[in-house]
C-alpha atoms as a PDB file:
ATOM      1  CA  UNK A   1     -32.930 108.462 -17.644  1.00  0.00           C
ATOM      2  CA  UNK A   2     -30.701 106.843 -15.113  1.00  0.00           C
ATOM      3  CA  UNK A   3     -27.601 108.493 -16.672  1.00  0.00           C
ATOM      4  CA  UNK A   4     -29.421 111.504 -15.901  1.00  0.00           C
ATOM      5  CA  UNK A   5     -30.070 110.702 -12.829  1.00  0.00           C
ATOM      6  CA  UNK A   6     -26.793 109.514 -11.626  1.00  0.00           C
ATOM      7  CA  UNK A   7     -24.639 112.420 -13.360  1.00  0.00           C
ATOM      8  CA  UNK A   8     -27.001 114.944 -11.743  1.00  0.00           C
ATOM      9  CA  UNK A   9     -26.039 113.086  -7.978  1.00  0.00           C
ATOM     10  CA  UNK A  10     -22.413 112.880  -9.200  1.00  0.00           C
ATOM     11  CA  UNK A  11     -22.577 116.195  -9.695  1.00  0.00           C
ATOM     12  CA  UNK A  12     -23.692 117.295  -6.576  1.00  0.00           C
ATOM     13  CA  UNK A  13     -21.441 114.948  -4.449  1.00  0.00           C
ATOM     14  CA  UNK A  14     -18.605 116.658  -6.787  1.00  0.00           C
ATOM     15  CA  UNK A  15     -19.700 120.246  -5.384  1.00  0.00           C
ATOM     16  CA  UNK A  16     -19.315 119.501  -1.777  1.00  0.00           C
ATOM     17  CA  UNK A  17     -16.599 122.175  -1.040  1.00  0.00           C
ATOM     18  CA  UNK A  18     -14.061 120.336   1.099  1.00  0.00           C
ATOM     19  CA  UNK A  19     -12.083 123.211   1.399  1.00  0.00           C
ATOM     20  CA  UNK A  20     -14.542 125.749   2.274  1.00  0.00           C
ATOM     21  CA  UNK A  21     -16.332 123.266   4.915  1.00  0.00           C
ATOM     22  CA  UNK A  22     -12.522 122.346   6.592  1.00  0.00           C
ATOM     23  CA  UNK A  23     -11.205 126.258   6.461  1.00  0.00           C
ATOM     24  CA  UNK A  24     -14.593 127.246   8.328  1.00  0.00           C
ATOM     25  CA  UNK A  25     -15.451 124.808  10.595  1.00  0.00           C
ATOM     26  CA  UNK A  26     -12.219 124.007  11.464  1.00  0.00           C
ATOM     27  CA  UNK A  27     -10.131 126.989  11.363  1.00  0.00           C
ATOM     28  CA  UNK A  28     -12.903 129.733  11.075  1.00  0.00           C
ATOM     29  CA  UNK A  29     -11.430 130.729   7.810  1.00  0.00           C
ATOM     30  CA  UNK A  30     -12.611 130.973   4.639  1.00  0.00           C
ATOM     31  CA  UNK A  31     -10.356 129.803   2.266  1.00  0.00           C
ATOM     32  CA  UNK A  32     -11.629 131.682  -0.873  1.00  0.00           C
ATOM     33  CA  UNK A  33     -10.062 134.614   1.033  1.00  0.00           C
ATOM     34  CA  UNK A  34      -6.390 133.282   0.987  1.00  0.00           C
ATOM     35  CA  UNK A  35      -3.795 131.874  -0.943  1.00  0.00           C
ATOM     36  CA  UNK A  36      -4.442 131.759  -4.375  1.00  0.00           C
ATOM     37  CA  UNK A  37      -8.393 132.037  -3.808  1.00  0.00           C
ATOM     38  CA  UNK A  38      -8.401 128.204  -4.696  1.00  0.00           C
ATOM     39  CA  UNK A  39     -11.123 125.545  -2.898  1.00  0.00           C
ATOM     40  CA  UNK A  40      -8.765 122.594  -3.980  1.00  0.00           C
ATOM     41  CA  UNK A  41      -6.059 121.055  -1.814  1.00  0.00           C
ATOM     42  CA  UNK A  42      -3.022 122.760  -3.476  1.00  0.00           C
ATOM     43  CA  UNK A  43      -4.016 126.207  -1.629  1.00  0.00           C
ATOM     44  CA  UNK A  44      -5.252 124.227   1.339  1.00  0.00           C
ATOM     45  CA  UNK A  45      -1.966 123.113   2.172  1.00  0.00           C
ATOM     46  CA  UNK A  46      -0.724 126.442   1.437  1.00  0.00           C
ATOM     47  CA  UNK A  47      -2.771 128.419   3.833  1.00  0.00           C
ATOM     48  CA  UNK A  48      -4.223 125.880   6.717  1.00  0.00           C
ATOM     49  CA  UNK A  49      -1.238 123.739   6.605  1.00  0.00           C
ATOM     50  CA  UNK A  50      -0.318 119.671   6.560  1.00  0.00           C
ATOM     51  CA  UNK A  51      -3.378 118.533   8.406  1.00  0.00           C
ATOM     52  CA  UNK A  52      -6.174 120.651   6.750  1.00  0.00           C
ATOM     53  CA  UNK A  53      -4.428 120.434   3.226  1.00  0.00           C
ATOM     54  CA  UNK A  54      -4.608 116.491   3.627  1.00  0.00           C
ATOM     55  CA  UNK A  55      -8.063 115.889   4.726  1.00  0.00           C
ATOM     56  CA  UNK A  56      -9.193 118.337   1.684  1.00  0.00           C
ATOM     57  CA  UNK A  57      -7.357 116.322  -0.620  1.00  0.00           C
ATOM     58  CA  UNK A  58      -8.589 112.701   0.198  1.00  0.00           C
ATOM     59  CA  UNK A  59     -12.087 114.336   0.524  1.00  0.00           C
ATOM     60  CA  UNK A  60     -11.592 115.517  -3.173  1.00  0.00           C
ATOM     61  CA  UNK A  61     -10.476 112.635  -4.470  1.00  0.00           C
ATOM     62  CA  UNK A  62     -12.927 110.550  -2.488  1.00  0.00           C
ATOM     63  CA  UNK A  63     -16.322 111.952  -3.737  1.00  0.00           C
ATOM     64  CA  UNK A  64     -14.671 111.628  -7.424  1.00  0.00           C
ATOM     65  CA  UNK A  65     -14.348 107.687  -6.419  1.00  0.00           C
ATOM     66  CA  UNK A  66     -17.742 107.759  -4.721  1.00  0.00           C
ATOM     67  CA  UNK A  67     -19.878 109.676  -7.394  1.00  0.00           C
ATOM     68  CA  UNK A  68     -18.447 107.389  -9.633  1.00  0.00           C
ATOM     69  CA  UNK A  69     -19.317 103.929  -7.979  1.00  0.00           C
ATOM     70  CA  UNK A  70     -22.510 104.849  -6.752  1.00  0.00           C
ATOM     71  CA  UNK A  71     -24.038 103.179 -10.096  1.00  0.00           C
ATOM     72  CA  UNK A  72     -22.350 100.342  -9.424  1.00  0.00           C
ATOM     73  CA  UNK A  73     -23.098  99.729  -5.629  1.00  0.00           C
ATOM     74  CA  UNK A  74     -26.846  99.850  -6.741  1.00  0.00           C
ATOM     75  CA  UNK A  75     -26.209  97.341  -9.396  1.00  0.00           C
ATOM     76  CA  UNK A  76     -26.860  99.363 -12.303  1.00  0.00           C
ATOM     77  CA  UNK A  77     -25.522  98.677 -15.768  1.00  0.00           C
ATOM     78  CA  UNK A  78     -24.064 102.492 -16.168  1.00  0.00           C
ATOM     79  CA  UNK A  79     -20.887 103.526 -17.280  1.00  0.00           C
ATOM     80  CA  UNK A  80     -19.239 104.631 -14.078  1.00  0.00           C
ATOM     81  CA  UNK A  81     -16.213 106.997 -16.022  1.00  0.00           C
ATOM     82  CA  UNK A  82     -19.171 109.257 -17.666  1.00  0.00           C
ATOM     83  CA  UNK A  83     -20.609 110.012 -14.304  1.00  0.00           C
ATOM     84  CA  UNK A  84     -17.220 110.669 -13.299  1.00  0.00           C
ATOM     85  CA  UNK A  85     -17.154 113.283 -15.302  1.00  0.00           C
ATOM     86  CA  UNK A  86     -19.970 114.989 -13.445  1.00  0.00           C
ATOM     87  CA  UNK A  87     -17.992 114.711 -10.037  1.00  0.00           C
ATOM     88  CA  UNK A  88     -15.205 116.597 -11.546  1.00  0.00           C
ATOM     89  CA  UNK A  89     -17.453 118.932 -12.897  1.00  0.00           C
ATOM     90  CA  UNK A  90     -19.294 119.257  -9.798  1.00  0.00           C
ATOM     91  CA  UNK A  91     -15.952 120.152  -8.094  1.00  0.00           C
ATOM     92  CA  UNK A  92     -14.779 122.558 -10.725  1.00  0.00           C
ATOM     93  CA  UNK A  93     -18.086 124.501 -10.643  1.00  0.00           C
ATOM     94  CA  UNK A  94     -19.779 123.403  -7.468  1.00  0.00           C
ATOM     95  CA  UNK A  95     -23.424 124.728  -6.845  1.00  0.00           C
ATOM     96  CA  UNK A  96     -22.740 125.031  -3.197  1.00  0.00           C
ATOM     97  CA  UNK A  97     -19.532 127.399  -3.257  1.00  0.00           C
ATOM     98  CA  UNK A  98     -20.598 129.900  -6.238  1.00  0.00           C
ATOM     99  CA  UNK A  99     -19.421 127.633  -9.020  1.00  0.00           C
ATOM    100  CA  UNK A 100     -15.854 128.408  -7.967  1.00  0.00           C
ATOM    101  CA  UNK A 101     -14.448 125.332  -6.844  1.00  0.00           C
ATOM    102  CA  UNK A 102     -11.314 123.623  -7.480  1.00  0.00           C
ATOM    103  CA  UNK A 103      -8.678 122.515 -10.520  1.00  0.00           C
ATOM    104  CA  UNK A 104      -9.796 119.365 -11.256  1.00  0.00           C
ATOM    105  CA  UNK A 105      -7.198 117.253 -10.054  1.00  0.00           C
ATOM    106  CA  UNK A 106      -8.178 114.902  -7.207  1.00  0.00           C
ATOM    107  CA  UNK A 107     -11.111 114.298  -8.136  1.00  0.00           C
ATOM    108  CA  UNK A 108     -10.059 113.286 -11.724  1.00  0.00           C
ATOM    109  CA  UNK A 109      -7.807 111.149 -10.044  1.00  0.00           C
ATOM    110  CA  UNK A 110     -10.643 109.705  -7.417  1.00  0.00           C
ATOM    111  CA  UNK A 111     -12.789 108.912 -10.954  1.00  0.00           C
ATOM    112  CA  UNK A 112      -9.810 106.642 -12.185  1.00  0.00           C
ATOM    113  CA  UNK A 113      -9.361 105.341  -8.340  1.00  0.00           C
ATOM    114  CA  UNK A 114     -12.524 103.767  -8.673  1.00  0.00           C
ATOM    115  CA  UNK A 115     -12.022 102.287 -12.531  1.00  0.00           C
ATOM    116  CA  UNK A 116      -8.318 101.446 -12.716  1.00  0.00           C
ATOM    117  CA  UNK A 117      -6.854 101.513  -9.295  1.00  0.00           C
ATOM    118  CA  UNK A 118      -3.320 100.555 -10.853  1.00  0.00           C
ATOM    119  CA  UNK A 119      -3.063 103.121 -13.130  1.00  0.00           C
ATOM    120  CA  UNK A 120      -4.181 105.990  -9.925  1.00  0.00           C
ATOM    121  CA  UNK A 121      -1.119 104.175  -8.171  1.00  0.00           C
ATOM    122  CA  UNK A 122       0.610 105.314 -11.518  1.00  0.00           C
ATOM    123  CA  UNK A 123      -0.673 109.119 -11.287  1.00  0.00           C
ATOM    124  CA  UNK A 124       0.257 108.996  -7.633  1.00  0.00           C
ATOM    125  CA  UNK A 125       3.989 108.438  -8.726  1.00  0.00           C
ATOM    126  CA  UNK A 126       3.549 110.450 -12.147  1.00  0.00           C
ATOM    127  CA  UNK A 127       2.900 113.440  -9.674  1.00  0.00           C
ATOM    128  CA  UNK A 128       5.523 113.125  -7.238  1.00  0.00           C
ATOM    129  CA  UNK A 129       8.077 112.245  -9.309  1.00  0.00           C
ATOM    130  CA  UNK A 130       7.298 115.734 -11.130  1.00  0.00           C
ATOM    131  CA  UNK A 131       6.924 117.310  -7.917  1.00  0.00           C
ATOM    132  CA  UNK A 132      10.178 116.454  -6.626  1.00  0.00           C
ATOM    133  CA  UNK A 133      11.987 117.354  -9.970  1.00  0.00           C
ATOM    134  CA  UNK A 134      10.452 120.560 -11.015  1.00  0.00           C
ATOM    135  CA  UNK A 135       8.926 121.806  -7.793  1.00  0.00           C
ATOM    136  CA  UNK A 136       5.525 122.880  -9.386  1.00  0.00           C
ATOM    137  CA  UNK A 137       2.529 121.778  -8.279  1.00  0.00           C
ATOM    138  CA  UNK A 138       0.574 122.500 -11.271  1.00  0.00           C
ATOM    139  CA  UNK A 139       3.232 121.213 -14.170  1.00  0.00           C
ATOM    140  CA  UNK A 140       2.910 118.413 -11.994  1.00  0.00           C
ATOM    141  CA  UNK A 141      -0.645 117.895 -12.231  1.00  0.00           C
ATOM    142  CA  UNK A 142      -0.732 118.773 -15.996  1.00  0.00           C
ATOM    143  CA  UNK A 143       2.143 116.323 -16.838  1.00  0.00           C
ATOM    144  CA  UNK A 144       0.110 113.267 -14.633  1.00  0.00           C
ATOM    145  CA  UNK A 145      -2.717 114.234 -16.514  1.00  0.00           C
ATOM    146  CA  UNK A 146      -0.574 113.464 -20.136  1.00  0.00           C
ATOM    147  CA  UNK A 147       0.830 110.520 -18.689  1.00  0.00           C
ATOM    148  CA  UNK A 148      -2.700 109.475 -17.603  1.00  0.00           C
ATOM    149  CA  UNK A 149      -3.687 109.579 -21.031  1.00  0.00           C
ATOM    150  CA  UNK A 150      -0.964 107.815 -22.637  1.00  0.00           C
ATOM    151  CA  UNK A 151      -1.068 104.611 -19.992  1.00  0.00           C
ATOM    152  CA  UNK A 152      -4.646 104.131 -20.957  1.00  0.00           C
ATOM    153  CA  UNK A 153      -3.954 104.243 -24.565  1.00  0.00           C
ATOM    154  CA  UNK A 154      -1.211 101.570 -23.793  1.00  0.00           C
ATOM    155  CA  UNK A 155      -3.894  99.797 -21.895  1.00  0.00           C
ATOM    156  CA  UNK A 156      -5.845 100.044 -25.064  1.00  0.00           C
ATOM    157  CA  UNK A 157      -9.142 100.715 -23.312  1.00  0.00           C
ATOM    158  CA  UNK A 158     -11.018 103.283 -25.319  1.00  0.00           C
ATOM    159  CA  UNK A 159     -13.668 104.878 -23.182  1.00  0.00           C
ATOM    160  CA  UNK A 160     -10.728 105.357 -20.312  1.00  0.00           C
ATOM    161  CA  UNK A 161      -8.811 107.300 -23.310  1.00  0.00           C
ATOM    162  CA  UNK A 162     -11.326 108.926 -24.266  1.00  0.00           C
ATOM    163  CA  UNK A 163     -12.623 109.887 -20.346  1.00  0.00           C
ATOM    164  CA  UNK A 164      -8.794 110.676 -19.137  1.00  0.00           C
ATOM    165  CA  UNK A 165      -8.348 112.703 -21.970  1.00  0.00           C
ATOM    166  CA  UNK A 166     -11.529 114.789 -20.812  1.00  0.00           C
ATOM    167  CA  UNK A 167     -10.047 114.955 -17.459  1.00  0.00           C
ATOM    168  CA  UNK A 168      -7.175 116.292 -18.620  1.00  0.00           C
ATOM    169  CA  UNK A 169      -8.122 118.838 -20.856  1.00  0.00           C
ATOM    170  CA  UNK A 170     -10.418 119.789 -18.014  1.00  0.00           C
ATOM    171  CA  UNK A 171      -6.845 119.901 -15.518  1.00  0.00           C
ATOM    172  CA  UNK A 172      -5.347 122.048 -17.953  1.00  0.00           C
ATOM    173  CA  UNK A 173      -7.766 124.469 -18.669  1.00  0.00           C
ATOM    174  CA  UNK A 174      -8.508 125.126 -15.356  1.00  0.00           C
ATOM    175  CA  UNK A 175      -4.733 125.663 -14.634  1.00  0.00           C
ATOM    176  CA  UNK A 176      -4.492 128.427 -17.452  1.00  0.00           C
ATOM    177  CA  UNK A 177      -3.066 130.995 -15.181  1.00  0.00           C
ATOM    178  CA  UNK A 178      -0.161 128.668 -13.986  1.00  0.00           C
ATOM    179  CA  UNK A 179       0.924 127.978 -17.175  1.00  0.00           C
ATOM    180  CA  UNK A 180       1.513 131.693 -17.942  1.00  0.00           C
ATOM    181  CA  UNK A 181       3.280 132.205 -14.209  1.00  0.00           C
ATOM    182  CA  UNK A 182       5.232 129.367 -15.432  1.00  0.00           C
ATOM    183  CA  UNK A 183       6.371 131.002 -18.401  1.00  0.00           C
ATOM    184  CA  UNK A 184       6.802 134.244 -16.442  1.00  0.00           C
ATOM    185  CA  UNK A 185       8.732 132.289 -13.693  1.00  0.00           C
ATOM    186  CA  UNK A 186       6.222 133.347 -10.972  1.00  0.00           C
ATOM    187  CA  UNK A 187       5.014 130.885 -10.359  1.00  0.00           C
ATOM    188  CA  UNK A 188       5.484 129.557  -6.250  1.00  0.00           C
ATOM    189  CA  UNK A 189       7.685 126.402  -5.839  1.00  0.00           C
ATOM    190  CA  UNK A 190       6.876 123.694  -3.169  1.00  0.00           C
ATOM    191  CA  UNK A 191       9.713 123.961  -0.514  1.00  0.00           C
ATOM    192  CA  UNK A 192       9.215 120.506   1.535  1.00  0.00           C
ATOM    193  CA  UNK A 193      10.653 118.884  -0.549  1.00  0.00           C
END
């Protein structure tokens, strides 16, 4: 029952729309309506700028680290990476923004935050490094996602395997449409960097 419980919370603190709460309260905007449509903090970035686009982004990865450690900061023997899942869910398909939320990826990353803060130090890099040689947000994302995968195999622990490799499927599912822009070569480049 407490799993229950705790993935059903997870999975509300996951649908708390950063984007559409920072676009409209701070910029009387909403977000849905710009950019690629996106709630994450990708099209954040793109539309409200540096500022908005990195308050969105900590938020998202944030309530993936909270959702996930609330268990544990109550002292209950739950496995925090399963209720993880329900924060990334949460922000994928959040009840409070029409089940259209965002692409999975910092939140996934706030869920490992909060188990293996090494190996989110390791994403962090994964992502940039990608960033800064192909210029694609989402390749990035999808390739951090793989390399995710493959660091907890090498760290041999088999219920972070199995949860990154959730997570990731999740990341790349959800960026679909990239993939074919990719192909097509539409896809927008960064240009900061």
């Amino acid at each position: 029952m407490n799993y229950v419980i705790f993935a059903l919370i997870a999975y509300v603190i996951g649908s708390i729309p950063f984007g559409l709460l920072v676009g409209k309260l701070g910029y009387k905007i909403d977000i849905r309506e710009h950019g690629s449509g996106n709630l994450g903090g990708t099209n954040t970035f793109r539309v409200l700028g540096v500022k908005a686009g990195l308050i969105v982004t900590i938020g998202d990865i944030l309530k993936g680290t909270f959702a996930s450690l609330l268990p544990w900061l109550m002292g209950l023997d739950i496995n925090i990476l399963i209720i993880g899942i329900f924060a990334v869910i949460g922000h994928m398909y959040p009840i409070f923004a029409r089940f259209k939320g965002g692409k999975a990826v910092a939140t996934s990353g706030g869920v490992i935050l909060a188990v293996e803060p090494v190996l989110f130090v390791i994403m962090l890099a994964t992502f940039f490094l990608m960033l800064y040689l192909t210029k694609y947000v989402s390749l990035s994302s999808m390739v951090t996602g793989v390399v995710t995968v493959i660091s907890a195999i090498i760290l041999q622990n088999i219920g972070l395997v199995i949860v990154t490799s959730i997570l990731t499927l999740f990341v790349i599912y959800r960026h679909r449409t990239n993939i074919k822009r990719i192909k097509d070569k539409t896809e927008p480049k960064i240009k900061w960097m």
